[in-house]
N, C-alpha and C. Protein backbone atom coordinates (compact mmCIF):
# COMPACT_ATOMS: atom_id res chain seq x y z
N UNK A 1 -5.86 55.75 25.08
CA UNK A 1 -4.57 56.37 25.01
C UNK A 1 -3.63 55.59 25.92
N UNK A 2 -2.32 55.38 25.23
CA UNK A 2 -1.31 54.72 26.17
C UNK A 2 -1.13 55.53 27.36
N UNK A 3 -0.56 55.05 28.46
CA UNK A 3 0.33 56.00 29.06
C UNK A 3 1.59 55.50 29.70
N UNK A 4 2.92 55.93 29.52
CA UNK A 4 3.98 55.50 29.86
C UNK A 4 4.53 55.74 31.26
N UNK A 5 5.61 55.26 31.81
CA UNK A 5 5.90 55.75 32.75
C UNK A 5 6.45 57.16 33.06
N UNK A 6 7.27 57.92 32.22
CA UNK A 6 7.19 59.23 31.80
C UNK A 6 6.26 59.71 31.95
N UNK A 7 4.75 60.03 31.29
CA UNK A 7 3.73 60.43 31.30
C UNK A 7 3.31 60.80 33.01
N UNK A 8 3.68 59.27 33.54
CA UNK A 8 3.19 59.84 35.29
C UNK A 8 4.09 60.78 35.92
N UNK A 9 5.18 60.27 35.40
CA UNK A 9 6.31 61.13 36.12
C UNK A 9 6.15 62.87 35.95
N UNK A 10 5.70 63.50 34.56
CA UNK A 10 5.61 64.39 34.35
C UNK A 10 4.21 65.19 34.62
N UNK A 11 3.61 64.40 34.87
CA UNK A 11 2.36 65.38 35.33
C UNK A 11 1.94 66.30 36.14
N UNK A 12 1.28 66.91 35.78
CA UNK A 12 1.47 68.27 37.02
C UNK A 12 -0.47 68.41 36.82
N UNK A 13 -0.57 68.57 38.40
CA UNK A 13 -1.67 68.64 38.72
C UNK A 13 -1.62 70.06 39.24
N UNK A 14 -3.19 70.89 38.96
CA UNK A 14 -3.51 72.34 39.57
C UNK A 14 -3.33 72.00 41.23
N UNK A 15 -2.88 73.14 41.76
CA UNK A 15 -3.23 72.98 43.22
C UNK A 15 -4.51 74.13 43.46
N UNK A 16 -5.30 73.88 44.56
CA UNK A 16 -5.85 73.86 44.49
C UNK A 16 -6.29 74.25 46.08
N UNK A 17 -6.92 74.99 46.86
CA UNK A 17 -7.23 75.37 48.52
C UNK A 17 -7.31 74.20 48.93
N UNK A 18 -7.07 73.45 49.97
CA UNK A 18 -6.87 72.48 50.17
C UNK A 18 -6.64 71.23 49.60
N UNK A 19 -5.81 71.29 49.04
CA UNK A 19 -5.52 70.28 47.92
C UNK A 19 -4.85 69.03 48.32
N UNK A 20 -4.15 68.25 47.74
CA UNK A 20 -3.43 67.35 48.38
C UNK A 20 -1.96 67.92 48.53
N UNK A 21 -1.55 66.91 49.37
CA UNK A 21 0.32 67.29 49.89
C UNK A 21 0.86 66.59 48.45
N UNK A 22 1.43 67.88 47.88
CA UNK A 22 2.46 67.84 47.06
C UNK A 22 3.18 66.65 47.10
N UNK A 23 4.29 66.64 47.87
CA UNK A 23 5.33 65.75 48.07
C UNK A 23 4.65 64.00 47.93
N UNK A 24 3.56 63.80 48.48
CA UNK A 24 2.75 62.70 48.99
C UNK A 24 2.31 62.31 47.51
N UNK A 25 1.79 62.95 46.17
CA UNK A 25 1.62 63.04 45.54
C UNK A 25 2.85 62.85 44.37
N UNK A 26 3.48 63.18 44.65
CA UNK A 26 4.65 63.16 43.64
C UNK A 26 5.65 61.68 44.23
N UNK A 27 5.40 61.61 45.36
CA UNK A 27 6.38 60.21 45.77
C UNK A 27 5.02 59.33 45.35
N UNK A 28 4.12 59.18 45.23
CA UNK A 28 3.47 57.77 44.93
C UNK A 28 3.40 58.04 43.31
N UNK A 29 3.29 59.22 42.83
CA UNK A 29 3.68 59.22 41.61
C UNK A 29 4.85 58.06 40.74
N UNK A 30 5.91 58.56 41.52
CA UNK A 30 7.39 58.31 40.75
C UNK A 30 6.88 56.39 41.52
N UNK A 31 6.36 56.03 42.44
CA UNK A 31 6.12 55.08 42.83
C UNK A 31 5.53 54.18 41.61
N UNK A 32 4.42 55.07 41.02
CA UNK A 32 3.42 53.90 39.89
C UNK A 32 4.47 53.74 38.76
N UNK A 33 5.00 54.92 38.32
CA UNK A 33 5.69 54.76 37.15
C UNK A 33 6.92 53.90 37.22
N UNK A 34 7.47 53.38 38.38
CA UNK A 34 8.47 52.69 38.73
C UNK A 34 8.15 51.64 38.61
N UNK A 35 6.99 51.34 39.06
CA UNK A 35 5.93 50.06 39.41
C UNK A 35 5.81 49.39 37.50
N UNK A 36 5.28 50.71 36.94
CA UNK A 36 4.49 50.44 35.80
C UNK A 36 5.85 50.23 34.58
N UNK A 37 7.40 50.61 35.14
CA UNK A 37 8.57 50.24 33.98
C UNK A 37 8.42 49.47 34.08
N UNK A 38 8.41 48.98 34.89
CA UNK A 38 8.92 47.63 35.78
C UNK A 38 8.12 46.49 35.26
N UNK A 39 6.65 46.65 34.94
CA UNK A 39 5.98 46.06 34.52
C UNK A 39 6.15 46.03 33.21
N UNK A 40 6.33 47.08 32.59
CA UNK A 40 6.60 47.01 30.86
C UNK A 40 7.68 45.89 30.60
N UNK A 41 8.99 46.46 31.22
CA UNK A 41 10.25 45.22 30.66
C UNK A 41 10.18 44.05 30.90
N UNK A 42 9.14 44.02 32.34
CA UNK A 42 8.72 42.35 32.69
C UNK A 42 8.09 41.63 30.77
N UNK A 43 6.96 42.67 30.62
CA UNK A 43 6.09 42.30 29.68
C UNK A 43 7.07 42.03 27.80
N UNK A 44 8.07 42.73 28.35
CA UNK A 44 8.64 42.86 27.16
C UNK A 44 9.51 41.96 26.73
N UNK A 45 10.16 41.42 28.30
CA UNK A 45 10.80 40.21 28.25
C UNK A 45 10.01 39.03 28.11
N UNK A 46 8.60 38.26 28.91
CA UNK A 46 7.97 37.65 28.91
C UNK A 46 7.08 37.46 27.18
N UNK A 47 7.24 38.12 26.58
CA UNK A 47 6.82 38.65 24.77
C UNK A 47 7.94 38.21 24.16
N UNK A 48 9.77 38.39 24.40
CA UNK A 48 10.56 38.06 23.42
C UNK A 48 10.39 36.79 24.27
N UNK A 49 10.05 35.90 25.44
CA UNK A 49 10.27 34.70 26.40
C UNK A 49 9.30 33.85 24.83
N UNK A 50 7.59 34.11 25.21
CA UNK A 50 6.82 34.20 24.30
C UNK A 50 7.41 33.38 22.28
N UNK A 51 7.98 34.57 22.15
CA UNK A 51 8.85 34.41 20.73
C UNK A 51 9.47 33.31 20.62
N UNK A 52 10.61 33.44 21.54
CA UNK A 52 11.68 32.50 21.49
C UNK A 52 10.55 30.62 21.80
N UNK A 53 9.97 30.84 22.35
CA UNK A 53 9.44 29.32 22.63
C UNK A 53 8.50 29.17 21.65
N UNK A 54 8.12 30.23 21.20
CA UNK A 54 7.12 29.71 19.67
C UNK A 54 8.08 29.07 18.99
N UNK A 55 9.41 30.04 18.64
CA UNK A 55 10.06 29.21 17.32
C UNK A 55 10.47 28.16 18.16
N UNK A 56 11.34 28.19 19.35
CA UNK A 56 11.65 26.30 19.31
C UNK A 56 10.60 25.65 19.13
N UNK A 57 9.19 25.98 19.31
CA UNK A 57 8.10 24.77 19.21
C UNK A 57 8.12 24.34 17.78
N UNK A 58 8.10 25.56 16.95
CA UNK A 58 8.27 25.21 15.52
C UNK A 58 9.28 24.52 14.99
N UNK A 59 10.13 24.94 15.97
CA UNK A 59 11.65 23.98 15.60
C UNK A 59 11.55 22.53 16.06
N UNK A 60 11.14 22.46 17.22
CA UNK A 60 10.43 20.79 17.24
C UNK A 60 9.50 20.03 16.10
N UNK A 61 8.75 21.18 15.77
CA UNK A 61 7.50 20.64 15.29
C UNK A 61 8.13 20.21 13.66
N UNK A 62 9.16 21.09 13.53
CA UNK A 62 9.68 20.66 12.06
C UNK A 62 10.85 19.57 12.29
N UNK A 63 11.16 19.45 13.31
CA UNK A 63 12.10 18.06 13.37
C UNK A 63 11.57 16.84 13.50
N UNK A 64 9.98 17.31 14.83
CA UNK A 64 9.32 16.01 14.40
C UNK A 64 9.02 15.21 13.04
N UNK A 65 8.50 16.46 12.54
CA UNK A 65 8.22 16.36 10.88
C UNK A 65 8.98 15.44 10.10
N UNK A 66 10.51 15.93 10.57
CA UNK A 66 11.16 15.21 9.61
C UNK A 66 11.53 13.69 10.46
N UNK A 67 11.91 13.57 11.39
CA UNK A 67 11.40 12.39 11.97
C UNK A 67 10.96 11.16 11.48
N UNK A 68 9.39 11.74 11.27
CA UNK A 68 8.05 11.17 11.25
C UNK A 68 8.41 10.94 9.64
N UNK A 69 9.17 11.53 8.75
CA UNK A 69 8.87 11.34 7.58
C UNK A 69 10.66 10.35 7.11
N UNK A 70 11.36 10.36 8.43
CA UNK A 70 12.58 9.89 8.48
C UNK A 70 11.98 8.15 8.06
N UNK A 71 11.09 8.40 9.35
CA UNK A 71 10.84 6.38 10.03
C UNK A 71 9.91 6.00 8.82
N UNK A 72 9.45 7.20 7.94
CA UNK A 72 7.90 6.17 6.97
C UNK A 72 9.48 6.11 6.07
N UNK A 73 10.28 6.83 5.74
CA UNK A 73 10.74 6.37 4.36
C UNK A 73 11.74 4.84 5.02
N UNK A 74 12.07 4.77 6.20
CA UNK A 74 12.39 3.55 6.81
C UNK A 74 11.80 2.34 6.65
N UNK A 75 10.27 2.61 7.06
CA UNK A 75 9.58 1.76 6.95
C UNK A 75 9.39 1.37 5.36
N UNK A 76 9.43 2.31 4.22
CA UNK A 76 9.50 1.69 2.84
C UNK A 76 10.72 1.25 2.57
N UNK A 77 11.70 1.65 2.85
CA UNK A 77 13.33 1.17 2.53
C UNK A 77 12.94 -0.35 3.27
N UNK A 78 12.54 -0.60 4.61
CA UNK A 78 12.31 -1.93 5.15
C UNK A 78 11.62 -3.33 4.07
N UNK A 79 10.14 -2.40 3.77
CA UNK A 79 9.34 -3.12 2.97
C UNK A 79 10.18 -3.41 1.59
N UNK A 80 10.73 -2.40 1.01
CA UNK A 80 11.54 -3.02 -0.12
C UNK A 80 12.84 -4.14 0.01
N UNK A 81 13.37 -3.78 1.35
CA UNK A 81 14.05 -4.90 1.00
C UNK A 81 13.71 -6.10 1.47
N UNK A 82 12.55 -6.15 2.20
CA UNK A 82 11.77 -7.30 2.49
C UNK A 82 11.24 -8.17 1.13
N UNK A 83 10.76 -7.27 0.56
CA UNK A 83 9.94 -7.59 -1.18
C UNK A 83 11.27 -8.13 -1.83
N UNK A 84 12.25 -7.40 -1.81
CA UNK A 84 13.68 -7.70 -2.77
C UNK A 84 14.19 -9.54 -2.29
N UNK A 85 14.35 -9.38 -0.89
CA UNK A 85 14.78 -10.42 -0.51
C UNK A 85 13.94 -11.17 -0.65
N UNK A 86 12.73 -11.74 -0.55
CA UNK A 86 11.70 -12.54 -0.99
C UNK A 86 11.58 -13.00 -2.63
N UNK A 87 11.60 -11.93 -3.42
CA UNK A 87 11.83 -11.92 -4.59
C UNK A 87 13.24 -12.85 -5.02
N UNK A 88 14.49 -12.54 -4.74
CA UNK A 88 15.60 -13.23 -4.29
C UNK A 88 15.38 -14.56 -3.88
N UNK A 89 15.23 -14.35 -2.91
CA UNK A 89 15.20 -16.01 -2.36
C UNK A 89 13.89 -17.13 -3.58
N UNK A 90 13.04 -16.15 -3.68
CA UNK A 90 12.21 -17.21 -4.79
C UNK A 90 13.12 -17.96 -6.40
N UNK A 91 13.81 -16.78 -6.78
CA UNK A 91 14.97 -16.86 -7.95
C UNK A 91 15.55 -18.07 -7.48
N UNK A 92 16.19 -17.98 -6.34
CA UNK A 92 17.08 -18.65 -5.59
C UNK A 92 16.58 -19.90 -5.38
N UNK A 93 15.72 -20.43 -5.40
CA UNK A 93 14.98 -21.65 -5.13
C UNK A 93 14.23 -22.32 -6.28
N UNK A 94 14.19 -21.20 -7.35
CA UNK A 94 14.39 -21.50 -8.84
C UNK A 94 14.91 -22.08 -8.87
N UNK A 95 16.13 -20.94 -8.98
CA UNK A 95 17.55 -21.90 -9.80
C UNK A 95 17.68 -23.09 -8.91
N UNK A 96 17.71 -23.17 -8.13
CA UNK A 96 18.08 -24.37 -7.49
C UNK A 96 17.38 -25.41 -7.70
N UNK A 97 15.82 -25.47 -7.90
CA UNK A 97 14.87 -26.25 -8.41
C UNK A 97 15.61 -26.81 -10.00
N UNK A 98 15.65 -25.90 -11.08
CA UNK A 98 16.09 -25.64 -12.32
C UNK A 98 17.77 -26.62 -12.07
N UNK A 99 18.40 -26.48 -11.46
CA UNK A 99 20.04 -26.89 -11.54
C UNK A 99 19.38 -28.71 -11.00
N UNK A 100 18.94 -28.64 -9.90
CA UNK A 100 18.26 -30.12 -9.04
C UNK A 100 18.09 -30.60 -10.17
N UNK A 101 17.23 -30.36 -11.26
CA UNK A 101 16.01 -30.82 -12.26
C UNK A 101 17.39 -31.54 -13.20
N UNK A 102 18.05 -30.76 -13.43
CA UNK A 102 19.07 -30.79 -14.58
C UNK A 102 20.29 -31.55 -14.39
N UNK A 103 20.62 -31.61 -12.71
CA UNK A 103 21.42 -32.67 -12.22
C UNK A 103 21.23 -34.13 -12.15
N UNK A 104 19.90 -34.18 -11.84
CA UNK A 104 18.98 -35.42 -11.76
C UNK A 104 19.02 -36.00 -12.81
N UNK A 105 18.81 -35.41 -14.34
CA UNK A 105 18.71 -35.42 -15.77
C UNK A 105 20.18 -35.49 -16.23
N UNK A 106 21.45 -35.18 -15.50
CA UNK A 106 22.49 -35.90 -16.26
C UNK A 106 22.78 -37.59 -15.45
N UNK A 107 22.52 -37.05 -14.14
CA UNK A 107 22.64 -38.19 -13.52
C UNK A 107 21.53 -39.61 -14.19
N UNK A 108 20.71 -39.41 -14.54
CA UNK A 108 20.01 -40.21 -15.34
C UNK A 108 20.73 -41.01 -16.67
N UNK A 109 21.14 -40.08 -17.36
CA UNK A 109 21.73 -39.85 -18.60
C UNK A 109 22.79 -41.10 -18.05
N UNK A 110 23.75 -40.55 -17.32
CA UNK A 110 24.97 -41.29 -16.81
C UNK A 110 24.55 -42.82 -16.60
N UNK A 111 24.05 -42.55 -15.97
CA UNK A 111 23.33 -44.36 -15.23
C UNK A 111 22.99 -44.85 -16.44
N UNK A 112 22.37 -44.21 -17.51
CA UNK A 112 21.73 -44.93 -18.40
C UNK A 112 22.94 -45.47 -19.31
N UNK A 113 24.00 -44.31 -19.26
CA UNK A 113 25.17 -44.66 -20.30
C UNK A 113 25.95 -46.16 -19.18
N UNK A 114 26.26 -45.68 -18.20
CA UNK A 114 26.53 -46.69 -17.75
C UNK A 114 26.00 -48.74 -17.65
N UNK A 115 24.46 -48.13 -17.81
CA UNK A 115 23.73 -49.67 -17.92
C UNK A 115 24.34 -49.90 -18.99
N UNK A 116 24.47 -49.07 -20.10
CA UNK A 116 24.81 -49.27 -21.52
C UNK A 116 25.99 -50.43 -21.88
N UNK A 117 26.70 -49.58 -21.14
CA UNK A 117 28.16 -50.07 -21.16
C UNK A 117 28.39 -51.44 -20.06
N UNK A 118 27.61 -51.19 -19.22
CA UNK A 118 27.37 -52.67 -18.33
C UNK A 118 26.98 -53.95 -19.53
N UNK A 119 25.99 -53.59 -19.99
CA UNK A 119 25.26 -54.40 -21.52
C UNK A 119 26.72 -54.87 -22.23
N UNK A 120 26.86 -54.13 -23.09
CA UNK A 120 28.53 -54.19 -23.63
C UNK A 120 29.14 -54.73 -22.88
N UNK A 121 29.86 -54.89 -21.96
CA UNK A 121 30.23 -55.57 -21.46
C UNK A 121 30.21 -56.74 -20.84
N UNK A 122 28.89 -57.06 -21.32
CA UNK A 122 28.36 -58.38 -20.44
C UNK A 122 28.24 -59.27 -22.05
N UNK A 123 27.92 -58.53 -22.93
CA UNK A 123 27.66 -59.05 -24.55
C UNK A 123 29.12 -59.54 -25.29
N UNK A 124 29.85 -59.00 -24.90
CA UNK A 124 31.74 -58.59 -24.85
C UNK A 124 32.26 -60.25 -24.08
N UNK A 125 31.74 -60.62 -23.31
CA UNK A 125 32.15 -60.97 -22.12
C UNK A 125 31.60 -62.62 -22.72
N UNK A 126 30.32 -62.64 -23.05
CA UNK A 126 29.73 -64.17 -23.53
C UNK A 126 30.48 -64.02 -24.71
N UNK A 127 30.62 -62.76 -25.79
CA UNK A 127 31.00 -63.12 -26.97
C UNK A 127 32.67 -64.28 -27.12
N UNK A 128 33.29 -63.26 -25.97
CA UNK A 128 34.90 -63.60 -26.07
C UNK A 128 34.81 -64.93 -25.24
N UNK A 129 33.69 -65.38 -24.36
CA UNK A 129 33.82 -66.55 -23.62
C UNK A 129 33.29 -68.07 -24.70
N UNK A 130 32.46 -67.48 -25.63
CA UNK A 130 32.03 -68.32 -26.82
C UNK A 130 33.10 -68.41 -27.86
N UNK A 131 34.20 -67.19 -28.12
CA UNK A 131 34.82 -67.42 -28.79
C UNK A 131 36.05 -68.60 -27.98
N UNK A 132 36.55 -68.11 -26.78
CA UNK A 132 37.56 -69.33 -26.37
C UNK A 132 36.76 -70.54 -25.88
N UNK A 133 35.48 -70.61 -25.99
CA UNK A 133 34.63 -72.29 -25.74
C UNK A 133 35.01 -72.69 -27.29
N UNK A 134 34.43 -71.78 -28.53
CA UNK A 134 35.31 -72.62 -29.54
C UNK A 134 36.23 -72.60 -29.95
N UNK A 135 37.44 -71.75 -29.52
CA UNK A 135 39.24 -71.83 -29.89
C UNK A 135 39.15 -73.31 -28.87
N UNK A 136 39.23 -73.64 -27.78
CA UNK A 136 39.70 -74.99 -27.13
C UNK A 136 38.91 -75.85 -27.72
N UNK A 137 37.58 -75.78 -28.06
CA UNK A 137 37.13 -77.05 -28.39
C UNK A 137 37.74 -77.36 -29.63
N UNK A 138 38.06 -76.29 -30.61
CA UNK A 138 38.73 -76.70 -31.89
C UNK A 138 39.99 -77.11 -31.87
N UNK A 139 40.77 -76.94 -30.35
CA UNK A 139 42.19 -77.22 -30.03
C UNK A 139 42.41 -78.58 -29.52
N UNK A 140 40.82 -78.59 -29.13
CA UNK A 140 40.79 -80.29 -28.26
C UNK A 140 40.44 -81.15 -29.68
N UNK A 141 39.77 -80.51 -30.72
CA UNK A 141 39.52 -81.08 -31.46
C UNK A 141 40.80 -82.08 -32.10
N UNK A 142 41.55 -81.12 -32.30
CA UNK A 142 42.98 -80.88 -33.40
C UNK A 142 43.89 -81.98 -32.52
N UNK A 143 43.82 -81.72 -30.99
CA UNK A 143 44.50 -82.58 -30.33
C UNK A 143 44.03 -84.35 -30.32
N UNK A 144 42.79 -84.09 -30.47
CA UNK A 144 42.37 -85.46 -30.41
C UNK A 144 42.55 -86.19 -31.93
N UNK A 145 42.58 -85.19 -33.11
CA UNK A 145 43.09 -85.52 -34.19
C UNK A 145 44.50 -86.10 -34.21
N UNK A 146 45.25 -85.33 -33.26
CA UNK A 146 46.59 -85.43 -33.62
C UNK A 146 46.51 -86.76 -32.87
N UNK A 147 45.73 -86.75 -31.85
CA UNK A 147 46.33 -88.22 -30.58
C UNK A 147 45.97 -89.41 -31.50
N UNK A 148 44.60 -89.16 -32.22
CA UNK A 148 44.47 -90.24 -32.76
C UNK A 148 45.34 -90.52 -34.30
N UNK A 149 45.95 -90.05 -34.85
CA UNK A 149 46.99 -90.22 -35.79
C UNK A 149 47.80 -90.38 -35.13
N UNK A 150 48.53 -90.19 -33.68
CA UNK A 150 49.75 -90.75 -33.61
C UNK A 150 49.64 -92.02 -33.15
N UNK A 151 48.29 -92.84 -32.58
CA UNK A 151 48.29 -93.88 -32.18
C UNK A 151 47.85 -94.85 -33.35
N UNK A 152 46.98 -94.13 -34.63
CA UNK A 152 47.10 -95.20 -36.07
C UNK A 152 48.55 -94.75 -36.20
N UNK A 153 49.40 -94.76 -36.03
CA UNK A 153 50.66 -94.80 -36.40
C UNK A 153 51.68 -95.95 -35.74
């Protein structure tokens, strides 16, 4: 059975032929029950004290939570763009391989058109130098024709 502080306060004991002193009895009375509020609201406060620090623990414990589940999705947002940029930069060194390959391959092309035209021009060059070796020789010819008809003359 509980008993409250009320309960002491109200009790009444038989008296009795030599019994105890009333007064002596009733002041240590009102004494326990003073003692024993006193102890309840302690207990009652130290219980909502109790409460209140459970839930902040829970309230930590769910922030850690999210935290902890903040830094892993970090750590995958990290890894992906680690993977992305790797992925990237490989493209990137593609194309660049791919454009190199293809630059090299006009530049080839070019040089080659160019030898081409070096050729031509060098074929160009004996042709028109063979053609004026025989325009003068046919001019020296004509002249030496003419010198020698004007001197049978």
């Amino acid at each position: 059975m509980k008993i409250t502080p009320v309960d002491i306060e109200q009790q009444q004991f038989r008296i009795r032929f030599r019994g105890f002193d009333m007064a002596e009895v009733d002041a240590f009375l009102d004494l326990v029950a003073q003692e024993m509020d006193s102890l309840i609201r302690e207990t009652v406060s130290l219980k909502e004290d109790v409460k209140r620090l459970r839930e902040d623990i829970e309230a930590y414990r769910n922030k850690e939570k999210m935290i902890n589940d903040t830094m892993v999705n970090c750590q995958k947002i990290a890894a992906d763009l680690k993977t992305n940029a790797e992925k990237e930069a490989e493209f990137i060194i593609s194309k660049a391989e791919v454009d190199t390959d293809r630059i090299i391959e006009e530049a080839n092309q070019r040089l080659a058109r160019i030898k081409e035209e070096i050729l031509d021009a060098k074929k160009r060059k004996i042709q028109f130098e063979t053609s004026l070796k025989s325009m003068v020789e046919s001019h020296l010819k004509m002249l030496d024709l003419e010198m020698k008809e004007e001197d049978e003359e």
